[in-house]
Protein backbone atom coordinates (compact mmCIF):
# COMPACT_ATOMS: atom_id res chain seq x y z
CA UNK A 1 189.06 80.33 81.37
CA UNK A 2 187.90 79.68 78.04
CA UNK A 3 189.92 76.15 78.10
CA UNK A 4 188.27 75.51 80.95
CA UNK A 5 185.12 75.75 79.13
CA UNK A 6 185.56 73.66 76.44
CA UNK A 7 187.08 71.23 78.58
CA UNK A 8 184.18 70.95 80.72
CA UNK A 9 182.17 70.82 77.20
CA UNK A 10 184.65 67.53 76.08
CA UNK A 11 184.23 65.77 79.09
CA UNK A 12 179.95 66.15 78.67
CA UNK A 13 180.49 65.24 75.48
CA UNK A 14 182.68 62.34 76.00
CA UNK A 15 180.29 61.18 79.15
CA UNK A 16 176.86 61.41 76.65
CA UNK A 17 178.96 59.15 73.81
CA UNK A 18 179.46 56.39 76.41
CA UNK A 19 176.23 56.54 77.68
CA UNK A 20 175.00 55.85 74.29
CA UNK A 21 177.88 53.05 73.30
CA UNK A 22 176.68 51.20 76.77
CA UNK A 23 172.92 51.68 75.89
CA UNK A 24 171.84 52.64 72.04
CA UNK A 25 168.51 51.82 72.30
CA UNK A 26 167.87 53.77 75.45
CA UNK A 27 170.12 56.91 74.18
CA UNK A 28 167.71 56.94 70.55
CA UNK A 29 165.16 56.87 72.93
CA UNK A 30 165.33 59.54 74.90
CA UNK A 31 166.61 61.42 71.35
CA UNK A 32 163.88 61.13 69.88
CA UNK A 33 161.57 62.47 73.03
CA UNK A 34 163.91 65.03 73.29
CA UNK A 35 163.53 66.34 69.40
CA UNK A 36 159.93 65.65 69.08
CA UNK A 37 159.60 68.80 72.19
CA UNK A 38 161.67 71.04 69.78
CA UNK A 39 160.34 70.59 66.37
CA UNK A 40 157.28 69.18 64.56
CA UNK A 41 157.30 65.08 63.85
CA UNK A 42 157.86 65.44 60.31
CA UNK A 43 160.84 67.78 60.50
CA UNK A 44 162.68 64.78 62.21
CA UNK A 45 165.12 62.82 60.69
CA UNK A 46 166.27 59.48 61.09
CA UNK A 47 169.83 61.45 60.94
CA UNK A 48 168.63 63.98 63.50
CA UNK A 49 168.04 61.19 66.10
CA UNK A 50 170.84 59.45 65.98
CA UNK A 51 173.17 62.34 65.60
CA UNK A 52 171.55 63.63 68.72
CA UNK A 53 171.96 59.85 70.77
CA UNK A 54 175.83 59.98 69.46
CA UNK A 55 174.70 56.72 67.44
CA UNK A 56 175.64 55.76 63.84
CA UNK A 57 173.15 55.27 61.66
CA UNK A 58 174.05 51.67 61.44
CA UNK A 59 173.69 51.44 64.96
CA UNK A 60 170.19 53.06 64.37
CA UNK A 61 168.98 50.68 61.68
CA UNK A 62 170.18 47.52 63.76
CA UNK A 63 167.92 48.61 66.43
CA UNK A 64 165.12 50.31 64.74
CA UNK A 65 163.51 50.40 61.26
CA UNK A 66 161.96 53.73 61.67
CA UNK A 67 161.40 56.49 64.28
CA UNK A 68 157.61 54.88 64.57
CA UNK A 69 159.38 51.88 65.82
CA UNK A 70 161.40 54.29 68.29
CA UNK A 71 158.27 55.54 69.79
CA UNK A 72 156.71 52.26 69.93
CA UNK A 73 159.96 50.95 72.11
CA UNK A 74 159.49 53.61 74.28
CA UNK A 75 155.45 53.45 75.39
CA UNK A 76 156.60 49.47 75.86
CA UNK A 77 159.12 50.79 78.20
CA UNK A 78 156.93 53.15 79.81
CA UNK A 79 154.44 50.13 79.88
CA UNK A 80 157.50 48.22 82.05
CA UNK A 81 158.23 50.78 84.26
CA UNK A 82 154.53 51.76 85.86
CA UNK A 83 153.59 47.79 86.04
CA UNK A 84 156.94 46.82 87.31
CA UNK A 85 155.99 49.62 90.49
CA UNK A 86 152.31 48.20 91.03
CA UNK A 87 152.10 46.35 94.29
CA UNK A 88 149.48 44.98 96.29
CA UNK A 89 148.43 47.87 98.02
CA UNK A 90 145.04 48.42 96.43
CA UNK A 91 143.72 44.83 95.91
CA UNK A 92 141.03 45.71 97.90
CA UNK A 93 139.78 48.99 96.23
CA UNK A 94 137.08 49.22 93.95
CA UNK A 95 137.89 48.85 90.21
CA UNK A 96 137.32 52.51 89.65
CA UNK A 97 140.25 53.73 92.47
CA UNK A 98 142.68 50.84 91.32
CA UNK A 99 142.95 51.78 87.82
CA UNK A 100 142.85 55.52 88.86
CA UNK A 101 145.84 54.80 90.88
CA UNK A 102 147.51 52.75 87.83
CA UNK A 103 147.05 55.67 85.50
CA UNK A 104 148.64 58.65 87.62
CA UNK A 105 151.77 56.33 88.47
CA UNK A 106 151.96 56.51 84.33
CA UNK A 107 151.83 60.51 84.73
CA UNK A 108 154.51 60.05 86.80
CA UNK A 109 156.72 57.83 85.19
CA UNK A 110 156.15 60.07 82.13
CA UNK A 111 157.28 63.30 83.14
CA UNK A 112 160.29 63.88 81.86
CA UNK A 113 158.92 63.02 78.55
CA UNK A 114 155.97 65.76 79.00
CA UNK A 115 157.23 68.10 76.63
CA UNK A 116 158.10 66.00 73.89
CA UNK A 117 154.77 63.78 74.23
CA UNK A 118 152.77 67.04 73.71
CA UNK A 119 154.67 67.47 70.19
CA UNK A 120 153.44 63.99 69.32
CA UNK A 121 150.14 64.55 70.38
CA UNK A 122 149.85 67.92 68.36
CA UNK A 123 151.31 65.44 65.22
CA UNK A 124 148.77 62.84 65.76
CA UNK A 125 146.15 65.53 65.83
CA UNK A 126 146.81 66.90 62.76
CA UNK A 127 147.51 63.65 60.80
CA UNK A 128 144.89 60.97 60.96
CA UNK A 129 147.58 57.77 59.82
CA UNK A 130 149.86 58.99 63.17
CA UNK A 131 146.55 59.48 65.07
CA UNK A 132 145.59 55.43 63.60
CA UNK A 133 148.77 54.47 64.60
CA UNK A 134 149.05 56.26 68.18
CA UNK A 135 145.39 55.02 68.72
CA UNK A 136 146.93 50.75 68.35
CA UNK A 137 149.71 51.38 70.37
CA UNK A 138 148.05 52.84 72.99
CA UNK A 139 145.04 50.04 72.82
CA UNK A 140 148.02 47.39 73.65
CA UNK A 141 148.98 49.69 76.21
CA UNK A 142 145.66 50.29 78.08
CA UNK A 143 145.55 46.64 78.05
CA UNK A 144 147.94 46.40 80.67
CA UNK A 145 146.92 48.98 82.44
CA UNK A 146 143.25 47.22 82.50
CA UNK A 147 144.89 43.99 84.11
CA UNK A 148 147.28 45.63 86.29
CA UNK A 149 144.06 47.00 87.54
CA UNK A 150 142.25 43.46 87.69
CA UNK A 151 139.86 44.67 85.13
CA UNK A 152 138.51 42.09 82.55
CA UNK A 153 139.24 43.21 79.26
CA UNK A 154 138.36 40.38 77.22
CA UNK A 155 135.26 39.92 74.83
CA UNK A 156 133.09 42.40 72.97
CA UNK A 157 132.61 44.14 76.58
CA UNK A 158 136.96 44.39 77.16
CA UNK A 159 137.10 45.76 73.62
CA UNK A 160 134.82 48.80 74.42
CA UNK A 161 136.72 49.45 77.70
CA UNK A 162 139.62 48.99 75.89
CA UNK A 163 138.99 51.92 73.14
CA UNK A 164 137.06 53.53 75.86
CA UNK A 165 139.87 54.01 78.24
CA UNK A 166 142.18 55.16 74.91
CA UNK A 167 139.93 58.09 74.39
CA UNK A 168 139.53 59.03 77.59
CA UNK A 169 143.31 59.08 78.43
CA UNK A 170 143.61 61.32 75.46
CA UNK A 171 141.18 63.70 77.23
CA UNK A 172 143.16 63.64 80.55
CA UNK A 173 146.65 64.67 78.65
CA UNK A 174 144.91 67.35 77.35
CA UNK A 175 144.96 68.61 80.76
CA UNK A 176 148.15 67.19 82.21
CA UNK A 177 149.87 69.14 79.29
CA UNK A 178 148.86 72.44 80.84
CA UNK A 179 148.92 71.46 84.28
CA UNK A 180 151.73 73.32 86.49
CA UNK A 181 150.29 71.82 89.46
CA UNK A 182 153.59 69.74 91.39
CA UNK A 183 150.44 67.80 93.13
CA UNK A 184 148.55 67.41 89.28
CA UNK A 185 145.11 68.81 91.42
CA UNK A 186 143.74 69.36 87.57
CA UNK A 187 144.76 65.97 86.03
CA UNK A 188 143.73 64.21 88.77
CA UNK A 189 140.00 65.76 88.89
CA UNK A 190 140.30 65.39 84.79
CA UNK A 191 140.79 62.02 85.34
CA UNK A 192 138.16 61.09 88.00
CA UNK A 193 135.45 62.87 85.64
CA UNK A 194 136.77 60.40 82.31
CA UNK A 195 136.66 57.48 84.80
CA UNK A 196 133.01 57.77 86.32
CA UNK A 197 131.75 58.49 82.57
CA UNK A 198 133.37 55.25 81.19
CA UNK A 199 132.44 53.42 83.99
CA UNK A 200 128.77 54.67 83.74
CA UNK A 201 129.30 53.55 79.70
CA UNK A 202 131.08 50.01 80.47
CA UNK A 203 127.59 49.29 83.30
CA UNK A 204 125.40 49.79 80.33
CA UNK A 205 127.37 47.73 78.18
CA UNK A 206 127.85 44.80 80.58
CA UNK A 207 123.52 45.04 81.42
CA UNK A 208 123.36 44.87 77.51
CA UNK A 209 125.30 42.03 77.24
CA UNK A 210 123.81 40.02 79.73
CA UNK A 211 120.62 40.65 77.71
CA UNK A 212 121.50 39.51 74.62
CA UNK A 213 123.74 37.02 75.42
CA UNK A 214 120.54 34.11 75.86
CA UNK A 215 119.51 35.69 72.11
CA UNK A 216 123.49 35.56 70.83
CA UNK A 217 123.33 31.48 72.17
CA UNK A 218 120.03 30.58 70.18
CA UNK A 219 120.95 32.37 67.30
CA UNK A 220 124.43 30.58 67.11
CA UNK A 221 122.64 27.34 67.48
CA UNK A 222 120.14 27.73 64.64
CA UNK A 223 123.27 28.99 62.56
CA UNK A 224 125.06 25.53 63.33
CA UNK A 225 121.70 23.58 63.01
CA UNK A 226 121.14 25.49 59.46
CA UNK A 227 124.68 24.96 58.71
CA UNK A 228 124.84 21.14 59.46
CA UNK A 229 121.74 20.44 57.51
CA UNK A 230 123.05 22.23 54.43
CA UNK A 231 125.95 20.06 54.80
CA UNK A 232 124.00 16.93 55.06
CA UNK A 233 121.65 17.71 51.93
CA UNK A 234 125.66 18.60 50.14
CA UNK A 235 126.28 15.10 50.95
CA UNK A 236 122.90 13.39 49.93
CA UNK A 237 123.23 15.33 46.34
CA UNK A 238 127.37 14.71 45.72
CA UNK A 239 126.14 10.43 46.34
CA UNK A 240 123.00 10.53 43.90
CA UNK A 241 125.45 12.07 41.59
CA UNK A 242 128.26 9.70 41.67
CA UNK A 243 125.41 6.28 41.71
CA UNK A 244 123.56 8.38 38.60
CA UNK A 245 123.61 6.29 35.57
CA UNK A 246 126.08 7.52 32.71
């Protein structure tokens, strides 16, 4: 019996080393997910991850300079894998339902990853560089999520959505964490509440801008004006001084 266990233990073992000797990068990956669930950011090694893909650490520093970079390959692939599902469906919803839509397909691509994303969002919380860091990968993030949404995020305008929607999607894990629900009836409410504020926030914003835009144009005309006489009178004084007399 017993050499049927270990065995059986071999052969898992054997299968998970040529999982990771066809794909590395995936198999440090899902390590590092699967390690940041168990123990606190800083407690994990470099060594830890790729002893726990079955990867070398040479194999780990062709792929990846750090494990920063390791969780910065994975929200890109998480990124893939929710836009790569989008179709058509809700082209003709409002802006509000379409992104709502976007952002629970992302719950559900990142499921399996729930426990280990809630020990890097206890990490960020209690270090403000990981929470600086977190905070620019996730603003590249939400920018795809904006346009797979058909929401501008461009301009002044974009950049407040942009930061916006960050913020609030850091509100809405807070409840998906803790959320048991196999339908997500708490996430989903969570996240109907973040998007009706922001989009209450973004309607100000866009009035504002339409305000001050006229005032933005004739201020950046009497700046070039200014500007462009300045250069002329520059000009006028560099000739008197080369025609002065020695």
């Amino acid at each position: 019996m017993t050499q049927d266990i270990n065995g059986s233990g071999d052969a898992l073992a054997a299968t998970e080393k040529a999982a990771s000797a066809a794909n590395p990068k995936e198999a440090i990956i899902a390590a590092l997910l699967e390690l940041a669930g168990e123990r606190n950011w800083e407690d994990i090694s470099i060594t830890d991850v790729a002893t726990r893909a079955n990867v070398s650490l040479g194999t780990f520093r062709e792929l990846f300079p750090s494990k920063g970079a390791v969780l910065s390959a994975f929200v890109r692939k998480i990124d893939t894998a929710v836009l790569d599902g989008i179709s058509g469906e809700l082209a003709d919803e409002a802006p509000k339902e379409r992104l709502f839509d976007v952002l629970m397909r992302r719950f559900d691509v990142l499921a399996p990853y729930r426990l280990g994303l809630e020990g890097i969002f206890e990490w960020s919380a209690r270090d403000p560089m990981a929470a600086a860091a977190i905070n620019r990968l996730m603003l590249n993030s939400m920018r795809f999520m904006l346009e797979a949404a058909g929401i501008d995020s461009e301009g002044p305008v974009g950049a407040l959505k942009l930061q916006g929607l960050v913020i609030a999607w850091r509100r809405v894990m807070q409840t998906w964490f803790s959320d048991d629900d196999p339908g997500l009836a708490a996430t989903m409410a969570a996240l109907d509440r973040e998007l009706t504020r922001g989009g209450k926030l973004v309607a100000r914003a866009e009035d504002l801008s339409r305000l001050t835009s006229p005032l933005v144009s004739i201020a950046r005309a009497l700046f070039e004006r200014r500007r462009a006489r300045g250069s002329a009178r520059d000009r006028w004084e560099d000739e008197k001084e080369e025609h002065r007399p020695l």
